[in-house]
C-alpha atoms as a PDB file:
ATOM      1  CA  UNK A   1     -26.632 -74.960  19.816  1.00  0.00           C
ATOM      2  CA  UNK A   2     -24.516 -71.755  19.231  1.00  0.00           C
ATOM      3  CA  UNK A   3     -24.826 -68.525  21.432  1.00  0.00           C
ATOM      4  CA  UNK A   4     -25.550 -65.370  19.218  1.00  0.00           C
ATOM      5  CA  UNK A   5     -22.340 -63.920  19.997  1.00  0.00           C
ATOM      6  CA  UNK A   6     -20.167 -66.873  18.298  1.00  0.00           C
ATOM      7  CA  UNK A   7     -22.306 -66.056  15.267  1.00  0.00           C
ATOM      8  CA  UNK A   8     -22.280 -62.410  15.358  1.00  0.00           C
ATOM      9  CA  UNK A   9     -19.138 -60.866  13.556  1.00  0.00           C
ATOM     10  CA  UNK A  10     -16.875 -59.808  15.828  1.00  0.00           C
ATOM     11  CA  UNK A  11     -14.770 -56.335  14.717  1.00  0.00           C
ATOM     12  CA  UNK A  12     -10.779 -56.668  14.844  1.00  0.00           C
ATOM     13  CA  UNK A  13      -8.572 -53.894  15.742  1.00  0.00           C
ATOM     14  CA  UNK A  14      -5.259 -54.257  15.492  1.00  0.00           C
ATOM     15  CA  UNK A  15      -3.640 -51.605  18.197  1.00  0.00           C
ATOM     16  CA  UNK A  16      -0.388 -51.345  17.036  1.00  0.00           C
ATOM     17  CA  UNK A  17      -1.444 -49.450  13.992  1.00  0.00           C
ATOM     18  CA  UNK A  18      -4.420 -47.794  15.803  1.00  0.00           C
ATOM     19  CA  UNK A  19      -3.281 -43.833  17.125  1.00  0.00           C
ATOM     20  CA  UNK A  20      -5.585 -44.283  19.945  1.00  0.00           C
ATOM     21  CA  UNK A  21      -4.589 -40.916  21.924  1.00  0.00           C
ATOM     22  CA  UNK A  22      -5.459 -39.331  18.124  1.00  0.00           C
ATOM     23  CA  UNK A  23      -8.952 -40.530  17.947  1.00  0.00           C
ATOM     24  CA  UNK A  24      -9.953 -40.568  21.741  1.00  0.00           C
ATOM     25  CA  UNK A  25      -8.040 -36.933  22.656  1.00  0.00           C
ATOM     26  CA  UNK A  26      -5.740 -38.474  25.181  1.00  0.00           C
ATOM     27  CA  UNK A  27      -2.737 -36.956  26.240  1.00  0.00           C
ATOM     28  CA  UNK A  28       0.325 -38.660  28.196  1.00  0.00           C
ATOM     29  CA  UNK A  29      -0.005 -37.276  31.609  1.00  0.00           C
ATOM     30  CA  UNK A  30       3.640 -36.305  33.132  1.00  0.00           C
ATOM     31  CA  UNK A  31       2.396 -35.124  36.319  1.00  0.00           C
ATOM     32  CA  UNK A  32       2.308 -38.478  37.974  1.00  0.00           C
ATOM     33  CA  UNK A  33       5.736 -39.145  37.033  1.00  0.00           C
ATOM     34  CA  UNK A  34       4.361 -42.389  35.530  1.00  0.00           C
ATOM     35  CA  UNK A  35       5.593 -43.591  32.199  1.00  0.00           C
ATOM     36  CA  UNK A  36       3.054 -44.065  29.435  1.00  0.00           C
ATOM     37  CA  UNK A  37       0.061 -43.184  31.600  1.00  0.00           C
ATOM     38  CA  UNK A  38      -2.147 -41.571  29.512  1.00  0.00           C
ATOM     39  CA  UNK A  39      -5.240 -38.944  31.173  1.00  0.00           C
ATOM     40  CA  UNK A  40      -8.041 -37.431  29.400  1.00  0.00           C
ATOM     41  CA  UNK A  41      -8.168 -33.935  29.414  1.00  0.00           C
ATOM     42  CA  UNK A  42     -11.338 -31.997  30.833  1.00  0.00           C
ATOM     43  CA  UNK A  43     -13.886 -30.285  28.968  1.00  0.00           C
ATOM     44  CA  UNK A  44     -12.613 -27.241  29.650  1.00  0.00           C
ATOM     45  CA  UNK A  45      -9.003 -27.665  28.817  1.00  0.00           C
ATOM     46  CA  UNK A  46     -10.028 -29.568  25.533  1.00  0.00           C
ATOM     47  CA  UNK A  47     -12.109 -26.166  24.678  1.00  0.00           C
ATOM     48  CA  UNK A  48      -9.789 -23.876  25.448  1.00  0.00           C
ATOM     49  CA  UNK A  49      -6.724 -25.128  23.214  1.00  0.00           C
ATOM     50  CA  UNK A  50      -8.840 -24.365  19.834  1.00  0.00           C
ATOM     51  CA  UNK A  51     -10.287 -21.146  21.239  1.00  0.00           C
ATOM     52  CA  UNK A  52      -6.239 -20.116  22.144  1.00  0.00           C
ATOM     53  CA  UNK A  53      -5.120 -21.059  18.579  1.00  0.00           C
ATOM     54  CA  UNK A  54      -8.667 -19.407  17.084  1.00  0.00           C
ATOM     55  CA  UNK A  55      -8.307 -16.319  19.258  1.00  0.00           C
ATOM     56  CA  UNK A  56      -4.226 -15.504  18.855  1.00  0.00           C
ATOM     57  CA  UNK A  57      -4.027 -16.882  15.067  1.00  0.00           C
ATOM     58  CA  UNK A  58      -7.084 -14.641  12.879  1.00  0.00           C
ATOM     59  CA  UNK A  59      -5.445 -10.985  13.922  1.00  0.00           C
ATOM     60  CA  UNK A  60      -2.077 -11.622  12.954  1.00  0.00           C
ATOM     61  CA  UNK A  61      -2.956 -13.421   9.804  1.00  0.00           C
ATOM     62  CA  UNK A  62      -5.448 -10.164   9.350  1.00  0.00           C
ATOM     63  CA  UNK A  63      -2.796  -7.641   9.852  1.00  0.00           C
ATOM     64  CA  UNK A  64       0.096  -9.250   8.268  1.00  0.00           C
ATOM     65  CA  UNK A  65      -2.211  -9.588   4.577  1.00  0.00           C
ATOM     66  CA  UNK A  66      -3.815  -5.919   5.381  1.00  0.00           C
ATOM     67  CA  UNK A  67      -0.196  -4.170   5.303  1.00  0.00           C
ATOM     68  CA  UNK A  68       1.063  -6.376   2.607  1.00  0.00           C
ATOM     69  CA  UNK A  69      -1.363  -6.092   0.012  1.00  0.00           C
ATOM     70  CA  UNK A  70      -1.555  -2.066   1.512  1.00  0.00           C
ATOM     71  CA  UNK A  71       1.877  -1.851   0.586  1.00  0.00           C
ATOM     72  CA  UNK A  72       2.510  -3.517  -2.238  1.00  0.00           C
ATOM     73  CA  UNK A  73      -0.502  -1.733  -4.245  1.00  0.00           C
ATOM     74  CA  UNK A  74       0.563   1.948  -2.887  1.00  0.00           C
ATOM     75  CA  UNK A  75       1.839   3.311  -6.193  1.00  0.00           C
ATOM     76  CA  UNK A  76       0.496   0.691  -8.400  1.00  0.00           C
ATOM     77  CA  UNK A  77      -1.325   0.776 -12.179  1.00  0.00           C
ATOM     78  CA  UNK A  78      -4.304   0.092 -10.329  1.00  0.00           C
ATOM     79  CA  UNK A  79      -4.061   3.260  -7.768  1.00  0.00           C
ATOM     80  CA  UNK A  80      -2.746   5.176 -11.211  1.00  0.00           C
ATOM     81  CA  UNK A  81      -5.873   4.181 -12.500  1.00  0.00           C
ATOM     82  CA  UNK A  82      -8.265   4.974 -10.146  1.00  0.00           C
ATOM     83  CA  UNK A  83      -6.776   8.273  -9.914  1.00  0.00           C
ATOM     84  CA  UNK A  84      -6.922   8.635 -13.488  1.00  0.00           C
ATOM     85  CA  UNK A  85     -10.474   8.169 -13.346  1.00  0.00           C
ATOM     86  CA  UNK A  86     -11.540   9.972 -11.224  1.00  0.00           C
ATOM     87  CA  UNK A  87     -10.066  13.058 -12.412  1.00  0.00           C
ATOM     88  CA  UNK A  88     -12.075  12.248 -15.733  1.00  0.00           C
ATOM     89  CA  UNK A  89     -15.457  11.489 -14.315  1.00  0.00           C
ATOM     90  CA  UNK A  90     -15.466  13.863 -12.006  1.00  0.00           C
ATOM     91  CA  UNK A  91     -17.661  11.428  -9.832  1.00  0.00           C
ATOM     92  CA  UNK A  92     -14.980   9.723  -6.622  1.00  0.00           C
ATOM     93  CA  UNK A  93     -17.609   7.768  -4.850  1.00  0.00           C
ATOM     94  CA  UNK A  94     -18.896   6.015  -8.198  1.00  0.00           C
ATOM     95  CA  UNK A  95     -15.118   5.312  -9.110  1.00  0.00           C
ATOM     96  CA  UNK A  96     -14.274   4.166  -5.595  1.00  0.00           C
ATOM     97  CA  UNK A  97     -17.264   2.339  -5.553  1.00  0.00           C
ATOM     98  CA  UNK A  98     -16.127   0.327  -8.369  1.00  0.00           C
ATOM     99  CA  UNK A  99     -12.495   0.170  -7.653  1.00  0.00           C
ATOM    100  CA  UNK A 100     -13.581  -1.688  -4.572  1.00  0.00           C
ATOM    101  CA  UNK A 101     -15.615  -3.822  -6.161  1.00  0.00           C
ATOM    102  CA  UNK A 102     -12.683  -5.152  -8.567  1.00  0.00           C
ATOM    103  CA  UNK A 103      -9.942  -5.358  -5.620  1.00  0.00           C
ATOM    104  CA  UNK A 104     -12.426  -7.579  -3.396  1.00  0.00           C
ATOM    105  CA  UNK A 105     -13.381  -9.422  -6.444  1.00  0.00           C
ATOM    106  CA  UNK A 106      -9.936  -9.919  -7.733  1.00  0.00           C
ATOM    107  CA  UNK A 107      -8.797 -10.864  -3.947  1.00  0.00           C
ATOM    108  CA  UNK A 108     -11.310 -13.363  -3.438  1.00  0.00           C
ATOM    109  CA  UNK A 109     -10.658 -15.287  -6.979  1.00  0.00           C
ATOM    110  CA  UNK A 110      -7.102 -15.139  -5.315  1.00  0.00           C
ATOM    111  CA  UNK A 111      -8.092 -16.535  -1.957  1.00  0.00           C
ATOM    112  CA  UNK A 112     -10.420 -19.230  -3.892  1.00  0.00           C
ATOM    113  CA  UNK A 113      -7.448 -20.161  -6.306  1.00  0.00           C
ATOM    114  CA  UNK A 114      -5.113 -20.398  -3.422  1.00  0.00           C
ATOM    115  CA  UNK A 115      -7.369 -22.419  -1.306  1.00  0.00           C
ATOM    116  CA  UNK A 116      -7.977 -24.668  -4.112  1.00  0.00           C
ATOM    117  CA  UNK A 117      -3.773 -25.263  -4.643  1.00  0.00           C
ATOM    118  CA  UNK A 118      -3.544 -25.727  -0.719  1.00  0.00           C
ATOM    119  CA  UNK A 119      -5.896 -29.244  -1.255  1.00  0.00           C
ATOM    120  CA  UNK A 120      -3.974 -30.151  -3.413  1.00  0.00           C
ATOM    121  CA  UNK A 121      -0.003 -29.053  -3.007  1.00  0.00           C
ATOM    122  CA  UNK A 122       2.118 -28.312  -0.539  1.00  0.00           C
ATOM    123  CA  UNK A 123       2.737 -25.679   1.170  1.00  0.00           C
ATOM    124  CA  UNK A 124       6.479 -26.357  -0.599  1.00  0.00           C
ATOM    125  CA  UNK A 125       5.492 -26.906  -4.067  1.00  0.00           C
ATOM    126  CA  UNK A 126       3.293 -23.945  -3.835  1.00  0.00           C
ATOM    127  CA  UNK A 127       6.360 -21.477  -3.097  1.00  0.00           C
ATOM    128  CA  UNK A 128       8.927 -23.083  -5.129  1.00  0.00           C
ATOM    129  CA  UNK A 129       6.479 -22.574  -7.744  1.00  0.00           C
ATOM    130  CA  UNK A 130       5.578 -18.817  -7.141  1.00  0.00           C
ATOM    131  CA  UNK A 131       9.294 -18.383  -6.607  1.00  0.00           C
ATOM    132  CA  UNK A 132       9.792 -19.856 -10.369  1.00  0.00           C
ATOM    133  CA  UNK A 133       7.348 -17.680 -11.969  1.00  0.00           C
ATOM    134  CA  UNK A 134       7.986 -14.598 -10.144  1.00  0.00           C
ATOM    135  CA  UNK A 135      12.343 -15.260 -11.483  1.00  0.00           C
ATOM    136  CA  UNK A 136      10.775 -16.078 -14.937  1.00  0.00           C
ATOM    137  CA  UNK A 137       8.598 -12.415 -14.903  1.00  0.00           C
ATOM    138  CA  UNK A 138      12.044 -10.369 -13.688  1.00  0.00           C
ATOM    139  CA  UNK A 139      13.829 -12.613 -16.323  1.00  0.00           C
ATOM    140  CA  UNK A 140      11.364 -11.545 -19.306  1.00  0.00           C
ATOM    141  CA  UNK A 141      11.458  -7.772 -18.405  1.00  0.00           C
ATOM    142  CA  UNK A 142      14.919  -7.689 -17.921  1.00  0.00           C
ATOM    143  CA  UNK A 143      15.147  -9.327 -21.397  1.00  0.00           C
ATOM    144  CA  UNK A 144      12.904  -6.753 -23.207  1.00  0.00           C
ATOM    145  CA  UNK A 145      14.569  -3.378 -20.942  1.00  0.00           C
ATOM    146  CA  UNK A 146      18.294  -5.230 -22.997  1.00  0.00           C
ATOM    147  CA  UNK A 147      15.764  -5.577 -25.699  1.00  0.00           C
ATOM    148  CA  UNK A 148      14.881  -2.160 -26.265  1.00  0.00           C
ATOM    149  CA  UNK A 149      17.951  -0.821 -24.918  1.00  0.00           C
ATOM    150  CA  UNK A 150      20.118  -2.304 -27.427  1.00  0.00           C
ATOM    151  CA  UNK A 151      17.816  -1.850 -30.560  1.00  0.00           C
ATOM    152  CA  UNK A 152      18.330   1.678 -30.492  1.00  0.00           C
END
């Protein structure tokens, strides 16, 4: 008769392919002085590495896109515009109200766009690829300035 164990399936794991400090959050420990011994960390220093990176990594990614996008739209067709408005309606908080509205909506279709391209580029492709169209913009209106320049 057969024990249950030689009939139950047994898993295999090959460990040469297997990351094991990946999966089980095991780091090699260097204070011993040891080669290859690996420790687990504690709870509280396996908390406090995301928290660090969580903590130090939203406020300079905040500030960096606030005085970008601040400076690259002082002077723009869109402030133009709102300006424009408002000098014809007479009514500031109704056009601010809807400026807003379009910049957050128009930044969020950006942010949802670029999130979308992250799953599926690279970080690479991504900027070779806004490089290309951004040279093939300055290329077209340098074309139609020579355009317009020299039909005259």
């Amino acid at each position: 008769m057969t024990s249950f164990s030689e009939n139950t399936p047994q898993p295999q794991v090959d460990l040469e392919e297997t990351n094991i400090s990946e999966n089980f959050n095991l780091q090699l420990n260097s204070e011993t002085g040891a080669t290859g011994e690996l420790s687990v960390p504690t709870t509280s220093e396996s908390k406090q590495q995301p928290e660090k990176a969580k903590k130090s990594g939203a406020w300079p990614v905040f500030i960096s896109t606030f005085v970008t996008i601040f400076l690259a739209e002082i002077g723009d067709k869109t402030q133009l515009t709102t300006l424009l408005m408002t000098a014809e309606s007479k009514s500031p908080w109704i056009v601010f109200a809807g400026a807003g509205t379009a910049l957050v909506t128009t930044s969020l279709l950006g942010v949802l766009l670029g999130q979308w391209l992250a799953r599926r580029l690279s970080p690479k492709t991504i900027e070779r690829a806004a490089g290309i169209i951004l040279l093939l913009i300055s290329l077209t209106l340098i074309v139609e300035i020579f355009y317009e320049y020299f039909k005259s």
